[in-house]
C-alpha atoms as a PDB file:
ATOM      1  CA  UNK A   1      89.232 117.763 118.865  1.00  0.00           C
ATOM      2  CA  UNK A   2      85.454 117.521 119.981  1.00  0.00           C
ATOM      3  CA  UNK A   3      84.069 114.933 117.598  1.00  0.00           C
ATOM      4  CA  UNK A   4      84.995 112.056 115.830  1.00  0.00           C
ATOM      5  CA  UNK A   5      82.196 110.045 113.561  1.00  0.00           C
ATOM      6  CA  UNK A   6      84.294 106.587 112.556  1.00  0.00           C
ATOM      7  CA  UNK A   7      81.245 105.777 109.946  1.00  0.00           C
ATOM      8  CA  UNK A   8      81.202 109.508 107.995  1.00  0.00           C
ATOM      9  CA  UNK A   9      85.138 109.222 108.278  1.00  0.00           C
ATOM     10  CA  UNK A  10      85.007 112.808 110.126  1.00  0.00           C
ATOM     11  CA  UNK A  11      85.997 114.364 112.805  1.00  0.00           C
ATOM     12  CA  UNK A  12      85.221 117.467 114.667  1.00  0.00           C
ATOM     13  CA  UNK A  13      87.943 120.309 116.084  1.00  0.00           C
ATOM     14  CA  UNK A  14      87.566 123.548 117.291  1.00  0.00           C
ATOM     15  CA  UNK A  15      89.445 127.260 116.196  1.00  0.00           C
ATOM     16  CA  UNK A  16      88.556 129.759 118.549  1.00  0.00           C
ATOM     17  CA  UNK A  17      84.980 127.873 120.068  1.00  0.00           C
ATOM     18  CA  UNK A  18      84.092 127.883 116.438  1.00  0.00           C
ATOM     19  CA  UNK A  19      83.560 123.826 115.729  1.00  0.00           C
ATOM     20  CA  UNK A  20      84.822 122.964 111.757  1.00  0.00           C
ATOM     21  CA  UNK A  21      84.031 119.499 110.365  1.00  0.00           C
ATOM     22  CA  UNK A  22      87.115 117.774 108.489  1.00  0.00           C
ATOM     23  CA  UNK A  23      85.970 114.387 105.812  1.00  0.00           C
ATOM     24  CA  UNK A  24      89.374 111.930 106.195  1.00  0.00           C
ATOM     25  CA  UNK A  25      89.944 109.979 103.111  1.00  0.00           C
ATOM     26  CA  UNK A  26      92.624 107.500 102.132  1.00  0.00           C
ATOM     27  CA  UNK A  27      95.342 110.406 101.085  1.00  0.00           C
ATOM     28  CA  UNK A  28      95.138 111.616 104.932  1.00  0.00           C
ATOM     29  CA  UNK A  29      98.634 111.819 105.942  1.00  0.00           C
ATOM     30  CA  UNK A  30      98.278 112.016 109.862  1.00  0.00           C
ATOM     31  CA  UNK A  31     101.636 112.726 112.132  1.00  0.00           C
ATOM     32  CA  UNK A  32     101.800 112.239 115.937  1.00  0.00           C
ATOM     33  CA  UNK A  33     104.565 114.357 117.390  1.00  0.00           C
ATOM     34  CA  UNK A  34     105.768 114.226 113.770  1.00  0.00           C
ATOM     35  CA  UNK A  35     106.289 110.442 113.784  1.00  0.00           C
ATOM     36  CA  UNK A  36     103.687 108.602 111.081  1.00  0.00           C
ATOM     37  CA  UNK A  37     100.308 108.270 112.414  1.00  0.00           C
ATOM     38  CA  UNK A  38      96.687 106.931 111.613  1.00  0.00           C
ATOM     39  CA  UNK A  39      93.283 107.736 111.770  1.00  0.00           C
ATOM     40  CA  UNK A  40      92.618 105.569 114.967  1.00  0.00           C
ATOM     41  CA  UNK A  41      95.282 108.534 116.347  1.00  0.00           C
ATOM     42  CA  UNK A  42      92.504 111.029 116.122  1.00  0.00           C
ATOM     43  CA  UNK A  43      90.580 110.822 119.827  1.00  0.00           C
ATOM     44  CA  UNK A  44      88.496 113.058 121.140  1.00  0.00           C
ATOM     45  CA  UNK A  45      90.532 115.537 123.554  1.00  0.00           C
ATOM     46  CA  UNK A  46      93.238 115.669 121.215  1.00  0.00           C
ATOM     47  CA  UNK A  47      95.030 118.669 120.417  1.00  0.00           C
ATOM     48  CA  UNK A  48      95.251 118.688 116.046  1.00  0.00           C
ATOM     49  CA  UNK A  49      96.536 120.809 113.215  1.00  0.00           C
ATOM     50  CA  UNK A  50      94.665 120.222 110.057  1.00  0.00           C
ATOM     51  CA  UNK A  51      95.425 120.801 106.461  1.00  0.00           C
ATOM     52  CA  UNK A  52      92.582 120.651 104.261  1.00  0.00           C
ATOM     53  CA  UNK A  53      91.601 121.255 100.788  1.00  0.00           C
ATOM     54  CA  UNK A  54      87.382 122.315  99.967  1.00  0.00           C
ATOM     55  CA  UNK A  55      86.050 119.719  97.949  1.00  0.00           C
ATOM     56  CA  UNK A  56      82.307 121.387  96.885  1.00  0.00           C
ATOM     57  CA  UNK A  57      81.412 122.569 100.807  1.00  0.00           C
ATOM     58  CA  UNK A  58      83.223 120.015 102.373  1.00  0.00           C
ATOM     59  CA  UNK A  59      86.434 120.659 104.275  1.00  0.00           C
ATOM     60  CA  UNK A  60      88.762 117.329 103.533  1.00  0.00           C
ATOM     61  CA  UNK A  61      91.667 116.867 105.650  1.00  0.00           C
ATOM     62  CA  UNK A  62      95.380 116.650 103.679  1.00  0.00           C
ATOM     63  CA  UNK A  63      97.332 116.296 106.901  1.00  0.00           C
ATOM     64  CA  UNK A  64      96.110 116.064 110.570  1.00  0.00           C
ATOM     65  CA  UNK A  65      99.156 116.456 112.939  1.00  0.00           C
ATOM     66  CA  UNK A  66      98.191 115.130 116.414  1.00  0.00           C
ATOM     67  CA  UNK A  67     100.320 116.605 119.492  1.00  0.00           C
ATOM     68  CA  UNK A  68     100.101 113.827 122.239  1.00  0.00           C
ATOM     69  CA  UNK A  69      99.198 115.302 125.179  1.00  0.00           C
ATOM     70  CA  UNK A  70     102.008 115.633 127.644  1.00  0.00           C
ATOM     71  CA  UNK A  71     101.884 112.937 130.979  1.00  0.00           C
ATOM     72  CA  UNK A  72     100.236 110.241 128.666  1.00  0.00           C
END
């Protein structure tokens, strides 16, 4: 993840160096290590997997799994 924009309720992640915007709303299911998460889960750094569902030319984020990063 490259971005995260707590007032917009976004956040940023890359797919091969190609940067995609995802909107969070209040259905975001988010999973850390597959344990229940939250949006204060999604840093910067983070390594995510995002479901999503185009709402008009936004990308909004079903489920954001977060894989903690190993040594932390």
């Amino acid at each position: 993840m490259t971005a995260r924009d707590d007032a917009a309720r976004t956040f940023t992640a890359a797919l091969r160096r190609r940067p995609w915007t995802y909107h969070v709303t209040d259905k975001t299911r988010f999973l850390v290590d597959g344990a229940k998460g939250s949006w204060s889960d999604v840093k910067v750094g983070a390594v995510v997997q995002v479901r999503w569902h185009r709402a008009g030319n936004q990308r909004v984020a079903d489920t954001v799994r977060i894989r903690a990063r190993s040594g932390h």
